[in-house]
Protein backbone atom coordinates (compact mmCIF):
# COMPACT_ATOMS: atom_id res chain seq x y z
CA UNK A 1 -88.92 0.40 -37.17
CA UNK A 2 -92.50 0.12 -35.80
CA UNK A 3 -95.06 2.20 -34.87
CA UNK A 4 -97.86 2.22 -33.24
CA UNK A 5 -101.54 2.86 -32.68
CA UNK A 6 -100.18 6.70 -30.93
CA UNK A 7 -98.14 7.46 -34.04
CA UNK A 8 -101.75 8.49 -36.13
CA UNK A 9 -103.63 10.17 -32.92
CA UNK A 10 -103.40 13.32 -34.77
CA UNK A 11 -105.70 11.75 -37.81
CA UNK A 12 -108.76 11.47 -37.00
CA UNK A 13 -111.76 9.59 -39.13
CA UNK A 14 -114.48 12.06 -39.18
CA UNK A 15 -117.03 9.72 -41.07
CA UNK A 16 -116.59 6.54 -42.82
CA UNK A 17 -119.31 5.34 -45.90
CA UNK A 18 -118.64 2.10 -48.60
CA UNK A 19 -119.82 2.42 -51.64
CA UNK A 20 -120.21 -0.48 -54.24
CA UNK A 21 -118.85 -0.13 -58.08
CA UNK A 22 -119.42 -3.28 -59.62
CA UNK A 23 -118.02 -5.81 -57.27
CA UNK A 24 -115.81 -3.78 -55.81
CA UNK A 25 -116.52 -1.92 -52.48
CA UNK A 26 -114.99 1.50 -51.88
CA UNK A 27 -114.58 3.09 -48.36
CA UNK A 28 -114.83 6.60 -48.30
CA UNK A 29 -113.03 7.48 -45.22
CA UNK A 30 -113.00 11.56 -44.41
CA UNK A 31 -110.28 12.24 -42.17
CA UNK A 32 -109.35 15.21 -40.16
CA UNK A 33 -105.43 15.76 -40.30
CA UNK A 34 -103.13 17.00 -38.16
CA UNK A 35 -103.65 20.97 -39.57
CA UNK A 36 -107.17 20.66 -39.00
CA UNK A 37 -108.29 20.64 -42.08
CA UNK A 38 -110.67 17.41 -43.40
CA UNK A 39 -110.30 15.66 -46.35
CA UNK A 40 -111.22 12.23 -48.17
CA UNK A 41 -109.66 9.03 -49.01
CA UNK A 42 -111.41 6.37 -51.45
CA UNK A 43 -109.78 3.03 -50.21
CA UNK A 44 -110.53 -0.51 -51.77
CA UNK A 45 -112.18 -2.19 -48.89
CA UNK A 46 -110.82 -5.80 -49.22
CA UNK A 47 -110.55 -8.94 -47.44
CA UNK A 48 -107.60 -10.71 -45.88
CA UNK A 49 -105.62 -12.96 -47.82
CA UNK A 50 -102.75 -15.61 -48.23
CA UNK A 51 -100.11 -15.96 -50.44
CA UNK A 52 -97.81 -19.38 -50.58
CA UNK A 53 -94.51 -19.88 -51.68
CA UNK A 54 -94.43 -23.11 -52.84
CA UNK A 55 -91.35 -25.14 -52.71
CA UNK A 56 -91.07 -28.81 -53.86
CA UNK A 57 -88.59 -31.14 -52.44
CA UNK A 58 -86.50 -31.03 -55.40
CA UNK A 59 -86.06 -27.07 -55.49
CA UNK A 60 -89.05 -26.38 -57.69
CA UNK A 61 -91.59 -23.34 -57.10
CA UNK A 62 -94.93 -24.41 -57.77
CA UNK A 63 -96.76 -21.49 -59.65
CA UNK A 64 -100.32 -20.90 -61.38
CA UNK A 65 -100.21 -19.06 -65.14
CA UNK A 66 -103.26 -17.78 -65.36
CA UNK A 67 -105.04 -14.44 -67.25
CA UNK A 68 -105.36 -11.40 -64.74
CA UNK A 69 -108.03 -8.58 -65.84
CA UNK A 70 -106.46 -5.92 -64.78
CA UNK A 71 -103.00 -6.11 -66.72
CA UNK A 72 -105.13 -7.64 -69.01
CA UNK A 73 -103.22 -10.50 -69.79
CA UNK A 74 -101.76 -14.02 -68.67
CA UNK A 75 -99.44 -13.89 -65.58
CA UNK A 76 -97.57 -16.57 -63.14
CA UNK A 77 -98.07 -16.11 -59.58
CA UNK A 78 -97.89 -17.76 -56.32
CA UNK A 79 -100.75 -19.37 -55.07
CA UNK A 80 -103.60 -17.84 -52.83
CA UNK A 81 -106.75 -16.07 -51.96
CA UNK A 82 -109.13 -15.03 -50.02
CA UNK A 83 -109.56 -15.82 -46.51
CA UNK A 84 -112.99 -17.05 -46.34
CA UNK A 85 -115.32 -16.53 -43.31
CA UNK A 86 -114.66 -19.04 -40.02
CA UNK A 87 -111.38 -19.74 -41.71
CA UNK A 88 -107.45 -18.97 -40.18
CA UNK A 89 -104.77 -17.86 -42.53
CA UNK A 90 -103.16 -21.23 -42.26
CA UNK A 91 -106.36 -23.24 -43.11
CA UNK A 92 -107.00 -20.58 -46.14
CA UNK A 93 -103.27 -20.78 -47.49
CA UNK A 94 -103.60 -25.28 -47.14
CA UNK A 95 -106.91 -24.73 -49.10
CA UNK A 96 -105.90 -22.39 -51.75
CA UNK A 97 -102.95 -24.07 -52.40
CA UNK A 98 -104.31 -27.53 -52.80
CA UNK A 99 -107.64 -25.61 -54.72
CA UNK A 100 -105.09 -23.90 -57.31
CA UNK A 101 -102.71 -26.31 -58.19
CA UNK A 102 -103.28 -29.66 -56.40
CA UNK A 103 -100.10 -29.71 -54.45
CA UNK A 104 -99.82 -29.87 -50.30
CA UNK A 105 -96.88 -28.81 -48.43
CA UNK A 106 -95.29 -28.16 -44.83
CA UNK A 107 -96.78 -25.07 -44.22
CA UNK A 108 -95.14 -21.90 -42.03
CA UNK A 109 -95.85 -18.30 -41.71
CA UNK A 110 -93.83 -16.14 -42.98
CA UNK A 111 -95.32 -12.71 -42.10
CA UNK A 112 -98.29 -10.57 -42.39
CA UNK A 113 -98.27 -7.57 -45.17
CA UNK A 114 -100.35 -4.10 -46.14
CA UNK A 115 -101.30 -4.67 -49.76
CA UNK A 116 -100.93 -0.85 -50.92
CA UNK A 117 -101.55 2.07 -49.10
CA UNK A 118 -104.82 3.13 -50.19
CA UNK A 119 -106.23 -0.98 -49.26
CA UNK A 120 -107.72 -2.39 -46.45
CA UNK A 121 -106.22 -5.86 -47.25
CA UNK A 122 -103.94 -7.81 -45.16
CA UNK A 123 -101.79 -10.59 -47.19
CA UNK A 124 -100.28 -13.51 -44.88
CA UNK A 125 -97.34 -14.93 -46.42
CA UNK A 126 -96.68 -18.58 -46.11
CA UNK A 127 -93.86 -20.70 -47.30
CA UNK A 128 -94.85 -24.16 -48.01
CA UNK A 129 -91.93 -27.00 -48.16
CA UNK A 130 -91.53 -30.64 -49.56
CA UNK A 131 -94.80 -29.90 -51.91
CA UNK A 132 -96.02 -32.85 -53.53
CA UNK A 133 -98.85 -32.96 -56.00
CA UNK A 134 -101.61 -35.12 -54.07
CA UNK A 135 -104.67 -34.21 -56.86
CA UNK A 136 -105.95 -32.31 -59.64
CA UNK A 137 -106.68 -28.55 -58.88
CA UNK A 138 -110.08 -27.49 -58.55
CA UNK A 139 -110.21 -23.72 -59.13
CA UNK A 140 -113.01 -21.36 -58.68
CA UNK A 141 -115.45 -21.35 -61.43
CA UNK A 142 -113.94 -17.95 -62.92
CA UNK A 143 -110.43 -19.12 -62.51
CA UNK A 144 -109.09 -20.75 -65.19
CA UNK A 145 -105.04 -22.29 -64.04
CA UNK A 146 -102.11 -24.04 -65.61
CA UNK A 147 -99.80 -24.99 -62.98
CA UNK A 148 -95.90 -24.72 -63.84
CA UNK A 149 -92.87 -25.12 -61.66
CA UNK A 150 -89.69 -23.20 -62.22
CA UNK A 151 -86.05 -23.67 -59.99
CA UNK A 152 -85.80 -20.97 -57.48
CA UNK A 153 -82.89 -19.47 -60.02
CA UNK A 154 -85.66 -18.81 -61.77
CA UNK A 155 -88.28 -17.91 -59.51
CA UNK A 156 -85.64 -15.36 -58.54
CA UNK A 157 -85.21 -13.94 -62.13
CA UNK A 158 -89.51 -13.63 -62.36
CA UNK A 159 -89.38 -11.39 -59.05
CA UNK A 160 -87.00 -9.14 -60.31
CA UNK A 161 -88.95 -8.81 -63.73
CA UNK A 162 -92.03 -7.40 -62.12
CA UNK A 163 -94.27 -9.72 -63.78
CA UNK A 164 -95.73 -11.32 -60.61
CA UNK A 165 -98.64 -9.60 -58.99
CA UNK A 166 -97.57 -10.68 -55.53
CA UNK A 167 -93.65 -9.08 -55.29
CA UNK A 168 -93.63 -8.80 -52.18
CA UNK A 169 -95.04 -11.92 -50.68
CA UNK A 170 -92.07 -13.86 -52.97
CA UNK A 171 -89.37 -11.54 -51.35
CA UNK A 172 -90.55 -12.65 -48.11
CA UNK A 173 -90.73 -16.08 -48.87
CA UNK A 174 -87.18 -15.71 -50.17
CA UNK A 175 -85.53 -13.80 -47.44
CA UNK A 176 -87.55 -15.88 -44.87
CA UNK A 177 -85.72 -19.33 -46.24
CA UNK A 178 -82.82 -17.27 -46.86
CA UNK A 179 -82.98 -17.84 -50.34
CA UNK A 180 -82.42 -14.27 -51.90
């Protein structure tokens, strides 16, 4: 089903302000609904991002383990990042995934996705085929990776655990290979 632009004409935005909390930026957005009455939303203002399913020409999914503050512990999870300014979602998701865990691929959109619905953020899920490892990775100076590669059996069995910060974008991947 889609909608579009005429489905939220009765929501107005009234006034829009971003605050900061640490490095974090919040967008207070008051709205005026349908009833008439106003009220406001705190959203996480975010950037666009990329996600990469990672596929190696011998079935393998090419993950990062890595620590993740806000479960507060270590997690595996695809690939990706930030799309950084100047930069296409294809360009970011070659980048990050050569930048987290050294591989290239044969890249190919998958889809774009809404991260929750109280985020500004945009994913862009990517499958990337026939990975090979072509260097070292070189993360970001607070990132600290191991990269591991599972079977898609697997892969399959971490989705369904929950213990993957990117659920969705894996699904996708998946369903988009027809994998699932």
């Amino acid at each position: 089903m889609e909608f579009d632009d005429g489905d939220r004409l009765n929501w107005q935005v009234k006034h829009e302000a971003v605050e900061r909390l640490g490095f974090r930026r919040i967008l207070k957005r008051l709205y005026q609904l349908p009833d008439g009455r106003e009220v406001q939303f705190d959203l996480k203002l975010e950037q666009q991002c990329v996600a990469i399913l990672a596929i190696t020409a011998d079935h393998q999914v090419v993950l990062v383990r890595q620590f993740r503050p806000g479960p507060n512990r270590i997690l595996l999870e695809m690939p990706g990042g930030g799309i950084e300014d100047g930069e296409g979602p294809q360009e970011a998701a070659a980048r990050e995934l050569l930048e987290e865990t050294g591989y290239q691929g044969d890249l190919q959109f998958v889809t774009s996705s809404v991260d929750c619905a109280y985020s500004t953020m945009v994913r862009f899920n990517f499958v990337a085929l026939d990975c090979k490892k072509i260097s070292e990775p070189t993360p970001d100076e607070n990132e600290f990776v191991e990269v591991v590669t599972i079977s898609v059996r697997q892969y399959r069995d971490l989705l369904r655990s929950g213990e993957l910060s990117d659920v969705e974008s894996g699904y996708l991947g998946l369903d988009f290979l027809g994998l699932l």
